[in-house]
Every structure is written in C-alpha cells, then in structure tokens.
C-alpha atoms as a PDB file:
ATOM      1  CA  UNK A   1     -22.007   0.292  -0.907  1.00  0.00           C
ATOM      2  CA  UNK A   2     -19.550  -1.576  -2.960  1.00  0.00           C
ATOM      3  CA  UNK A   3     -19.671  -3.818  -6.196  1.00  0.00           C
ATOM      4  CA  UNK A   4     -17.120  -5.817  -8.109  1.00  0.00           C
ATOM      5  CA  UNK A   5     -15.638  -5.173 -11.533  1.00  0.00           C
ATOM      6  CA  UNK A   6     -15.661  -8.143 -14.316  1.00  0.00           C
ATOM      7  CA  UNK A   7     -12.948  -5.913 -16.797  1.00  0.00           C
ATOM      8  CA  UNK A   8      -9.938  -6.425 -13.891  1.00  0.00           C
ATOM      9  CA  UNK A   9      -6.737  -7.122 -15.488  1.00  0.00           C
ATOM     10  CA  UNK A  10      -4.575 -10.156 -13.831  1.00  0.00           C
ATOM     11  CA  UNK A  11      -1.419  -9.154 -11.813  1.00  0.00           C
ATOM     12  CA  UNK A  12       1.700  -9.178 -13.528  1.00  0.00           C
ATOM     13  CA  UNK A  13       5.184  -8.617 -11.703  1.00  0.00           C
ATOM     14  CA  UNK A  14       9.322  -8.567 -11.808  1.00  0.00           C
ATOM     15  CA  UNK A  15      10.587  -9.359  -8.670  1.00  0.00           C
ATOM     16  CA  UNK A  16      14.196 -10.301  -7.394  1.00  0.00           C
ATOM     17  CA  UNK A  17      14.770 -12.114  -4.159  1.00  0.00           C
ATOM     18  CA  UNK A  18      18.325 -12.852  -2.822  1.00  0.00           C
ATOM     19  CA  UNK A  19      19.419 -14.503   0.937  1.00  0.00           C
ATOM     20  CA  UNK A  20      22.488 -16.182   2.750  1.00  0.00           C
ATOM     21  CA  UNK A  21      21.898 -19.207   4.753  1.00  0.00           C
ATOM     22  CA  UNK A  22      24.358 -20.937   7.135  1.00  0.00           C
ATOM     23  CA  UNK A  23      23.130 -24.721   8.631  1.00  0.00           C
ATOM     24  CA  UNK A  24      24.963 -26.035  11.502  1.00  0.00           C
ATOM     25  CA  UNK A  25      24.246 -29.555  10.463  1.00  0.00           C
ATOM     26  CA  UNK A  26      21.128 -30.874  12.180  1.00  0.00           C
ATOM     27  CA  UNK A  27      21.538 -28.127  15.088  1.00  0.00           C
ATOM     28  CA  UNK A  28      20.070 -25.378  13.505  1.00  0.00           C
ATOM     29  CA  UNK A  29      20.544 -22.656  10.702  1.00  0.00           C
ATOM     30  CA  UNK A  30      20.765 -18.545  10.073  1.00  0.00           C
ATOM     31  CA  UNK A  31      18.900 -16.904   7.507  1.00  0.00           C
ATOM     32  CA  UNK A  32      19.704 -13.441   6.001  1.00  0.00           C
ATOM     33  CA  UNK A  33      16.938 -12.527   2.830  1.00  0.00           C
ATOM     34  CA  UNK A  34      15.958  -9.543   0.916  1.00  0.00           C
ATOM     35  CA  UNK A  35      13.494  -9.643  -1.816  1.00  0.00           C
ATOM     36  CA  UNK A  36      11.930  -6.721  -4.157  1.00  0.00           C
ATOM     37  CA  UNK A  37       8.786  -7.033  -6.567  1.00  0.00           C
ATOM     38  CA  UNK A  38       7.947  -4.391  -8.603  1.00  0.00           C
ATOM     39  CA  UNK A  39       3.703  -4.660  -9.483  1.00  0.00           C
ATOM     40  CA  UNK A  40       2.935  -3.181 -12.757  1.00  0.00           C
ATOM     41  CA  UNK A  41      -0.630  -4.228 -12.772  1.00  0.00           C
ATOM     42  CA  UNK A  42      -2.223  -3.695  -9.070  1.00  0.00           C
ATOM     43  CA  UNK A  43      -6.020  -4.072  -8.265  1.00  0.00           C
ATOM     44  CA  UNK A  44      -6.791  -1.148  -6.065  1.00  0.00           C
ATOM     45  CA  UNK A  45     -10.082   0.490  -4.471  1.00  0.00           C
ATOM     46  CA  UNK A  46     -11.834   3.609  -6.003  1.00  0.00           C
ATOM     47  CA  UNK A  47     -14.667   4.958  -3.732  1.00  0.00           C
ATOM     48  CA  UNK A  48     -16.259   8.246  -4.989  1.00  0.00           C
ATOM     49  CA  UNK A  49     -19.533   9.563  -3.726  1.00  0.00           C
ATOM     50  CA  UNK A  50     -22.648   9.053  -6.820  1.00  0.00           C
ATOM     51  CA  UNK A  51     -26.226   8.595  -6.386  1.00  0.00           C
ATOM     52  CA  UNK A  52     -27.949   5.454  -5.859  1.00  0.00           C
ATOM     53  CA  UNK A  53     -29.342   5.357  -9.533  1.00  0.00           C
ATOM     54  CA  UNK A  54     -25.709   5.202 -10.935  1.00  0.00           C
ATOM     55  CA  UNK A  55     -24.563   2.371  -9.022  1.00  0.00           C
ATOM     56  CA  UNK A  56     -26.571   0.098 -11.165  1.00  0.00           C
ATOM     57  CA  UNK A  57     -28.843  -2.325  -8.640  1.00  0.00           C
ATOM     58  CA  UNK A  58     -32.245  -2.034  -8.519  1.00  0.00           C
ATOM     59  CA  UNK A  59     -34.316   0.178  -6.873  1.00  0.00           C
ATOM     60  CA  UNK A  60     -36.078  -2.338  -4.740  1.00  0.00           C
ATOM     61  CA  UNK A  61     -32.934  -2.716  -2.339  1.00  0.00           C
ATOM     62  CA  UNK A  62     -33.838   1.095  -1.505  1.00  0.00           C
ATOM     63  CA  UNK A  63     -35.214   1.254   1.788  1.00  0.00           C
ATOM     64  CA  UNK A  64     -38.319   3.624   2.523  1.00  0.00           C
ATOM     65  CA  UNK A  65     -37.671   7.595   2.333  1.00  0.00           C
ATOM     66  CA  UNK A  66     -34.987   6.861   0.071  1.00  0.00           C
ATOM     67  CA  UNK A  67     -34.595   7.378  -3.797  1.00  0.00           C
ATOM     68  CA  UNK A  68     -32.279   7.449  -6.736  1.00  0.00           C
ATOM     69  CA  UNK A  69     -30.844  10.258  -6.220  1.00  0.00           C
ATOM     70  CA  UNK A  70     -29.775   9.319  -2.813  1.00  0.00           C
ATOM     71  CA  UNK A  71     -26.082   9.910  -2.545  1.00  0.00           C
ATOM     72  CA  UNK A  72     -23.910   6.916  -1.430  1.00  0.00           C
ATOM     73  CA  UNK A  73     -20.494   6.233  -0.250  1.00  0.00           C
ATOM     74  CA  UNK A  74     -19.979   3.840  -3.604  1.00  0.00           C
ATOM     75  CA  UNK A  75     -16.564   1.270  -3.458  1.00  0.00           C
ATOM     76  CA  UNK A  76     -15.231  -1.070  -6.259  1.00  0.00           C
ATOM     77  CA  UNK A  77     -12.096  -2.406  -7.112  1.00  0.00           C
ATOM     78  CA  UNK A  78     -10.157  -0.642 -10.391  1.00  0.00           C
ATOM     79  CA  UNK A  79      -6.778  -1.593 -12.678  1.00  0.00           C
ATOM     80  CA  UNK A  80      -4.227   0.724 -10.175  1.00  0.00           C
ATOM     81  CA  UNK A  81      -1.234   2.125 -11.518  1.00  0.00           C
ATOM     82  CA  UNK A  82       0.902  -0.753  -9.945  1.00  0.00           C
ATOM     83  CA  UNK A  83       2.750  -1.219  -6.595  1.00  0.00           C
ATOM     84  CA  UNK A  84       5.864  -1.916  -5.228  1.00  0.00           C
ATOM     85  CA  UNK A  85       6.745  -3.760  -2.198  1.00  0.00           C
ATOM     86  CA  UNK A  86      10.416  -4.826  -0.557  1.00  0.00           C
ATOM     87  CA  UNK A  87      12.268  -6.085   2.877  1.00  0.00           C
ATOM     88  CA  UNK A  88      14.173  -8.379   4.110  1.00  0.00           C
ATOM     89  CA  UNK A  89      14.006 -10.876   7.008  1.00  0.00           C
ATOM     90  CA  UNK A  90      16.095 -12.515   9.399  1.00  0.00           C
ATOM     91  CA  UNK A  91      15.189 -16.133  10.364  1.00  0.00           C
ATOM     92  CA  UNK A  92      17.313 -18.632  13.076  1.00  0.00           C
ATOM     93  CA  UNK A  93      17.025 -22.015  14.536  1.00  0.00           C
ATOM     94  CA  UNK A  94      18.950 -23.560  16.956  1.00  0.00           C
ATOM     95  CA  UNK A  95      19.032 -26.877  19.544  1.00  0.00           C
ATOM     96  CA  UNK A  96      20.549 -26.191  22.727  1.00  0.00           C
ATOM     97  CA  UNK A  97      22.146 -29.468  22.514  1.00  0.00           C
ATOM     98  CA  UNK A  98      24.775 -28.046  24.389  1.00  0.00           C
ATOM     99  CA  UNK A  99      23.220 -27.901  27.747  1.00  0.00           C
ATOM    100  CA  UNK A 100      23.536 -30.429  30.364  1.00  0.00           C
ATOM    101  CA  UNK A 101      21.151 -33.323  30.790  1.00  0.00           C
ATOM    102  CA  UNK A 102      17.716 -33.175  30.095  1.00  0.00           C
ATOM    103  CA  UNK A 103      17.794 -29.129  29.419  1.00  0.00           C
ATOM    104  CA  UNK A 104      19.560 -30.465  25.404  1.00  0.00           C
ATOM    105  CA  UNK A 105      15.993 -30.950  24.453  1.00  0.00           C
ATOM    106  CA  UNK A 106      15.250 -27.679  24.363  1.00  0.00           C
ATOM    107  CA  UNK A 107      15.425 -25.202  21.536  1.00  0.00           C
ATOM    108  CA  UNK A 108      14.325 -21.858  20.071  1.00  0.00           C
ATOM    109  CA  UNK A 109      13.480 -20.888  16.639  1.00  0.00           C
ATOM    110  CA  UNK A 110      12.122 -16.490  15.208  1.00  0.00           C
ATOM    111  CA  UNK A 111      12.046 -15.179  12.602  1.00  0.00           C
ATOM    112  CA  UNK A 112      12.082 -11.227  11.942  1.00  0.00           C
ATOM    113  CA  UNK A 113      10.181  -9.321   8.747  1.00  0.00           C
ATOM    114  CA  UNK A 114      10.575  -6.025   7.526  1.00  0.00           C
ATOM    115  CA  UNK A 115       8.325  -5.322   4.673  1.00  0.00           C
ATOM    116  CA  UNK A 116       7.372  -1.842   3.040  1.00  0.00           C
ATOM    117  CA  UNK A 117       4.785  -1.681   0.457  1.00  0.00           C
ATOM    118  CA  UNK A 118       2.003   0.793  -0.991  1.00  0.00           C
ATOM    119  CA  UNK A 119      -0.177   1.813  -3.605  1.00  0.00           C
ATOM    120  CA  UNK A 120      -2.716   4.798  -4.969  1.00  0.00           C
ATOM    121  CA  UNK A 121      -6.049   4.562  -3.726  1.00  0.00           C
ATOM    122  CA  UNK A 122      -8.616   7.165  -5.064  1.00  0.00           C
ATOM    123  CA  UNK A 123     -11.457   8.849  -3.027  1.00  0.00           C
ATOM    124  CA  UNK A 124     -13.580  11.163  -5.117  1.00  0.00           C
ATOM    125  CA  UNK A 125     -10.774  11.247  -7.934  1.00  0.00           C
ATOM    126  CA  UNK A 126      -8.170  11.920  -5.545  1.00  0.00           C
ATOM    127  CA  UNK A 127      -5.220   9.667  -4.927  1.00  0.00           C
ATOM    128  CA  UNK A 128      -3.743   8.868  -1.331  1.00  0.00           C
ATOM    129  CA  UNK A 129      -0.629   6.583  -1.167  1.00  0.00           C
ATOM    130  CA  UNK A 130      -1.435   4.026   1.317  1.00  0.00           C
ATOM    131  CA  UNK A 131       0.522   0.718   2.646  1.00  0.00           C
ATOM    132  CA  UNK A 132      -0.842  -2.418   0.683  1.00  0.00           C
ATOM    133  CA  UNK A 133      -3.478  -3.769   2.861  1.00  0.00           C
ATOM    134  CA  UNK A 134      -2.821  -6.721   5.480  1.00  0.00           C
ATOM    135  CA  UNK A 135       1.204  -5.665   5.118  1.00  0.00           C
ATOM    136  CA  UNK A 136       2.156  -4.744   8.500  1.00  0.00           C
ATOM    137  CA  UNK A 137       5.863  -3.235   8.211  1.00  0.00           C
ATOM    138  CA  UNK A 138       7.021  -5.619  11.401  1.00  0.00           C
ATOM    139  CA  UNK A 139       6.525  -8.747  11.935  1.00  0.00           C
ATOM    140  CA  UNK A 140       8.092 -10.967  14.467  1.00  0.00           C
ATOM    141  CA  UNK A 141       7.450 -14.821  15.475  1.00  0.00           C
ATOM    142  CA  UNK A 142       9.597 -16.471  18.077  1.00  0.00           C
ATOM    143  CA  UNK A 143       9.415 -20.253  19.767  1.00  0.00           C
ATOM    144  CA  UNK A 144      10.986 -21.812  22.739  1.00  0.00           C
ATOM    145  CA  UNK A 145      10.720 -25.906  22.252  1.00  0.00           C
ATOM    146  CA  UNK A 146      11.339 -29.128  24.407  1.00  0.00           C
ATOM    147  CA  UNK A 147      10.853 -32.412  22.429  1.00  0.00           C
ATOM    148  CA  UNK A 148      12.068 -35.648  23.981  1.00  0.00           C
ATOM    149  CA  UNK A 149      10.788 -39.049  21.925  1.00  0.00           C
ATOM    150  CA  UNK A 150       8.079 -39.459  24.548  1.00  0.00           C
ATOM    151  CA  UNK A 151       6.472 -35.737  25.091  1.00  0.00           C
ATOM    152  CA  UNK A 152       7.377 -32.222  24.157  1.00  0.00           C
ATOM    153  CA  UNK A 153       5.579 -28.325  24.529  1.00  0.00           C
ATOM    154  CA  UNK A 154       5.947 -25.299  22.510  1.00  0.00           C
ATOM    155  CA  UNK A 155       5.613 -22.140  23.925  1.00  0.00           C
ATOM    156  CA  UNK A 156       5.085 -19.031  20.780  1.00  0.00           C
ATOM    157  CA  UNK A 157       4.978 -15.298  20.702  1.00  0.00           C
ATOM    158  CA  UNK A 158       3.645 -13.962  16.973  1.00  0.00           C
ATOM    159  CA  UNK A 159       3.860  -9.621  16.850  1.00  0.00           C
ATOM    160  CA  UNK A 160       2.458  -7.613  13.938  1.00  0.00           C
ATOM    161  CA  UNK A 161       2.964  -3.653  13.725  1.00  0.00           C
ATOM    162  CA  UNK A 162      -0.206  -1.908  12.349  1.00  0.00           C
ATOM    163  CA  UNK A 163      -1.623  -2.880   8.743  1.00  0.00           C
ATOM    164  CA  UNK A 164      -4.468  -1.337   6.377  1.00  0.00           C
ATOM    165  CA  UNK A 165      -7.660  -3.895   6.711  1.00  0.00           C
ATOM    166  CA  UNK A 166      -9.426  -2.088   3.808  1.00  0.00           C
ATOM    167  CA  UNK A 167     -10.379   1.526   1.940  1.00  0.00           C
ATOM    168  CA  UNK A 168     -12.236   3.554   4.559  1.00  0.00           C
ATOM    169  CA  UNK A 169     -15.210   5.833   3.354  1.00  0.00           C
ATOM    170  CA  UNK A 170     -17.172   8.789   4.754  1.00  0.00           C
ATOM    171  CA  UNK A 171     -14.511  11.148   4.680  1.00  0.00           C
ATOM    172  CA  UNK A 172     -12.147   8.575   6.501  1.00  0.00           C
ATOM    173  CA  UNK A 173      -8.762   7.397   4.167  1.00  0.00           C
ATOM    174  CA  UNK A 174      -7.915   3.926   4.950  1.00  0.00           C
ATOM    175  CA  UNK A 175      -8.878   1.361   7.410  1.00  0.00           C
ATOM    176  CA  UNK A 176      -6.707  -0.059   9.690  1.00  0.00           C
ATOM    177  CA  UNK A 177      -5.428  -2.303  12.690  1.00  0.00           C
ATOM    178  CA  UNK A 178      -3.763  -1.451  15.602  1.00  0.00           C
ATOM    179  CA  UNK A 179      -0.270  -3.473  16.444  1.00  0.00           C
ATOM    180  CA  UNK A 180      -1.218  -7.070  18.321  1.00  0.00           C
ATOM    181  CA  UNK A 181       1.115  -9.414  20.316  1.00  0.00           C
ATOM    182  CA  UNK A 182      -0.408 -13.016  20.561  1.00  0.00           C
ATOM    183  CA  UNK A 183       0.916 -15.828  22.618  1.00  0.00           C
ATOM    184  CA  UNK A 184      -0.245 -19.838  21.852  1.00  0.00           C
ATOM    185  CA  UNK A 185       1.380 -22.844  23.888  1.00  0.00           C
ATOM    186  CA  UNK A 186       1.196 -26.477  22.772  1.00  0.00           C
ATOM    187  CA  UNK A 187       2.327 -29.613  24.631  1.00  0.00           C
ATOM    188  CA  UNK A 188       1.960 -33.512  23.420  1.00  0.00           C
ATOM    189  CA  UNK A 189       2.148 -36.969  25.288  1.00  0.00           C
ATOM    190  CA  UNK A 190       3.076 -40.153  22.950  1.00  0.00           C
ATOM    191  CA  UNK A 191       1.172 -42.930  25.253  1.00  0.00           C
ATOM    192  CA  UNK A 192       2.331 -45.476  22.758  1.00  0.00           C
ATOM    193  CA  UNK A 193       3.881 -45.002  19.076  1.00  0.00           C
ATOM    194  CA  UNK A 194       0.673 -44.688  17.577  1.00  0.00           C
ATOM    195  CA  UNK A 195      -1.403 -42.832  20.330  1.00  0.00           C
ATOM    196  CA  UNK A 196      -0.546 -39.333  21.004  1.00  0.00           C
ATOM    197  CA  UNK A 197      -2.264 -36.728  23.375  1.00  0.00           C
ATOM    198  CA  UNK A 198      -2.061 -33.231  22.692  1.00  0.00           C
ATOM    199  CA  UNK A 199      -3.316 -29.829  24.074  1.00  0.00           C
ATOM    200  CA  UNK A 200      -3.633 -26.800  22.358  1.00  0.00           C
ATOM    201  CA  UNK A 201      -4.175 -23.266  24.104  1.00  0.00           C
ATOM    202  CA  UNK A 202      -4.545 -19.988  21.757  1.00  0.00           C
ATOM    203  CA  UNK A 203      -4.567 -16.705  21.817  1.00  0.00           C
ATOM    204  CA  UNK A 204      -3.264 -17.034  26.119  1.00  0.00           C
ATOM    205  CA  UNK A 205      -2.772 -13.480  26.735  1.00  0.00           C
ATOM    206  CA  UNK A 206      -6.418 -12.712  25.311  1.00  0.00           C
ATOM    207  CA  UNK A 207      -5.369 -10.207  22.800  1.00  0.00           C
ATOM    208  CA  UNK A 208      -8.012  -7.438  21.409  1.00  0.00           C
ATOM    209  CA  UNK A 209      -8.628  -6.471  18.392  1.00  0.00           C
ATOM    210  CA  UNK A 210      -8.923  -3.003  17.456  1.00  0.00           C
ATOM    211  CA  UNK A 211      -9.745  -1.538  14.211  1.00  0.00           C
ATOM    212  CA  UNK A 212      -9.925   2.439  13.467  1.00  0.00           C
ATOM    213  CA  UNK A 213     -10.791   4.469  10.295  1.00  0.00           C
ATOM    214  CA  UNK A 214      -8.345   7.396   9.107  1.00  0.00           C
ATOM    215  CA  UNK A 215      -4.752   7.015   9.581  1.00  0.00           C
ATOM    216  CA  UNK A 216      -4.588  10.171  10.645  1.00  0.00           C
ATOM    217  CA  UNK A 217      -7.616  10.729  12.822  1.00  0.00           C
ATOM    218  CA  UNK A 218      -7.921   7.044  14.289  1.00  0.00           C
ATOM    219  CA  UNK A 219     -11.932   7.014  14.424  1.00  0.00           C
ATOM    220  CA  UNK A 220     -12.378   4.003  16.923  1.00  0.00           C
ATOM    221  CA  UNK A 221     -14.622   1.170  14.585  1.00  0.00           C
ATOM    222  CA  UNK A 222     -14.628  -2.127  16.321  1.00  0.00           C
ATOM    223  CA  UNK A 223     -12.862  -3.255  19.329  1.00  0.00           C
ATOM    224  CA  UNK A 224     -12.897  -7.156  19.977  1.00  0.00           C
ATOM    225  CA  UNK A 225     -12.356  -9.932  22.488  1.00  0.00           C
ATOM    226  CA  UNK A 226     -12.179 -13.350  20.563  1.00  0.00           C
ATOM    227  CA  UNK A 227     -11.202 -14.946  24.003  1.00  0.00           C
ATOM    228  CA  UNK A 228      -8.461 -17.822  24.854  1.00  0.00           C
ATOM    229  CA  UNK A 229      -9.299 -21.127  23.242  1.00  0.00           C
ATOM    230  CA  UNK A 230      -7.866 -23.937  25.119  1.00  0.00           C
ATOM    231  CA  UNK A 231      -8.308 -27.721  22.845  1.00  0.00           C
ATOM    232  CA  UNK A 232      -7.600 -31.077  23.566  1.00  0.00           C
ATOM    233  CA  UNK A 233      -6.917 -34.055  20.868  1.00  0.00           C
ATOM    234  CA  UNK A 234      -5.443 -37.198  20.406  1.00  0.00           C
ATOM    235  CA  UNK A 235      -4.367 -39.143  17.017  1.00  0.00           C
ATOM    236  CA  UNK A 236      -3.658 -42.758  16.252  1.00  0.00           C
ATOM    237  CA  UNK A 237      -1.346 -43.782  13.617  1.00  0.00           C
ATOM    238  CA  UNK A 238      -1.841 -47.479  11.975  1.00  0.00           C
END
C-alpha cells in the first residue's frame, strides 16, 4: 500500500557546476563538465510494516477475510535527511568535412555521463543508503549523421548502467533496472522545400526490460518486450 504526504517540505539545494568547451567554428566542439549539488531537503520513501487500521482509508477497500488488524507492507514519501549527487561528462561533435566527396556530409556526435548520487531510505525504522532513483551511474549516447540539403539519416546508440526504479517492500531493499543498450535510426527525404518525408524506426535491436527487487538478491519482477516501432511522416511548411 502506499499514500502521499501533504506536510512535504520543497527541495532546497547549493550546487556548483564548472566545464571547458573548445568550438572548432561550425565543425564541431569538445566539452569537459563537472557539476556537484549538495540536497539539504530530499523527499525520500519510508515503508514500515502497520496494520490496515493505521493507514487511515476506510475499511470498505478491505477485501473479504481481511480486517484492521491486517498487517500491510505500508509506503509514503517523508522530509529525508538530504542528498548529494556529482559527475562529470564528456560531450563532442564533429563534421567530417574533411573526407572526400560526398563522405563530408557525414558526422558523429556522444556524449559520456558519470553521475553518483544517493540517499537514506528507511524500512521498518532502518536506514539503507541507496542511489537516487532513475540515476544510473553511466550513461552514454552516441550518433553517426549524413545530411545533404536534399536527404539525410541518423543512426543512434543510447546505454544506461543499472538505476533504482523505486523503494522495494516485502523484505526486498530497493527496486531496480538492469543496464539497457537501445538503438533508433532516422532518415528524411525533402521532395520539395516545404514537403519532407521522414521515417522513424525505434528501439531496432528490440531491447528488454528487466526489473528485479533487492540489490543484493535480484528477485526477478517484470521482464518486458515493448517491440521495434518503425513510423512514417511527412510535414509541409507554408
């Protein structure tokens, strides 16, 4: 069960963010950041075991054979004790300009993120550190490009390391998802300068989704197939 909690206090930070760029005129540009920010007030999750008749809802929602003293897994968000989180990234563009002939329309563009963050969240009173949830420690994007004033494609690769999805319960501390790699492609066709065509195809390599409970013990919850989603389009400028 879980409920919400009207006395939350609104999040207040001091953070510090620093980075070194270099542009190469209209070819492209290098990217060096860091950033820290230090959470003094940070919402967390409390979930503590109390019977039904504490959690305050009526007794109606009780289904049959079951009665206030019932013992549920109860979860609500609380003031935390604050939070930290800090990383730095790495981001480059660049035209290959350079090549011969028709291979200077091409390009490539990433970017890579290291991020570390956590905060307390209780279970029956007790306090686990755990990562800030949807935070994965890695993540990496990369693009290979061709543009030309008539048509162009994009071919992407996104990566995420594991992150905490939410609290856990029933004995199991934290929720999370496993690491993912997920490939999209685009490609567009300029008929005229108003009319262009485009197609759209995400998620190629089919990439599951697998979420676990316990960080340590990796309790198998859900494992899903969204499936490849291929979309065509057009749009007409006037």
């Amino acid at each position: 069960m879980s409920a919400g909690n009207p006395y939350l206090a609104p999040y207040t930070a001091d953070s510090v963010e620093a980075s070194l760029e270099y542009y190469d005129g209209t070819r492209g540009f290098v990217a060096l950041g860091a950033f820290y920010k230090n959470m003094k007030s940070f919402v967390t999750t409390e979930t503590a075991q109390i019977p039904y008749g504490e959690t305050g809802y009526p007794l109606s929602l009780l289904e049959d054979g079951l009665d206030p003293s019932t013992v549920f897994n109860f979860t609500r968000p609380i003031n935390g004790p604050g939070a930290s989180i800090q990383g730095i990234e790495v981001a480059a563009r660049r035209n290959f300009d350079f090549l011969p002939g028709a291979l200077g329309n091409l390009g490539a563009q990433g970017n890579i993120t290291y991020a570390d963050g956590s905060s307390d969240v209780l279970y029956s009173g007790v306090a686990y550190h755990l990562p800030l949830t949807d935070l994965s420690k890695w993540s990496v994007n990369g693009t290979l490009y061709y543009d030309t004033p008539q048509f162009g494609a994009r071919a992407s690769v996104a990566y995420r390391s594991r992150y905490r999805g939410g609290s856990g319960g029933n004995g199991n501390i934290g929720e999370y998802f496993t690491p993912s790699t997920v490939f999209d492609a685009t490609a567009y066709y300029n008929v005229t300068p108003a009319l262009q065509l485009r197609v759209e195809g995400l998620n190629l390599s089919d990439e599951r989704i697998i979420q676990y409970a316990d960080g340590d013990a990796r309790r198998l919850m859900t494992s899903t197939i969204s499936g490849r989603t291929i979309t065509f389009g057009a749009s007409l400028r006037f």
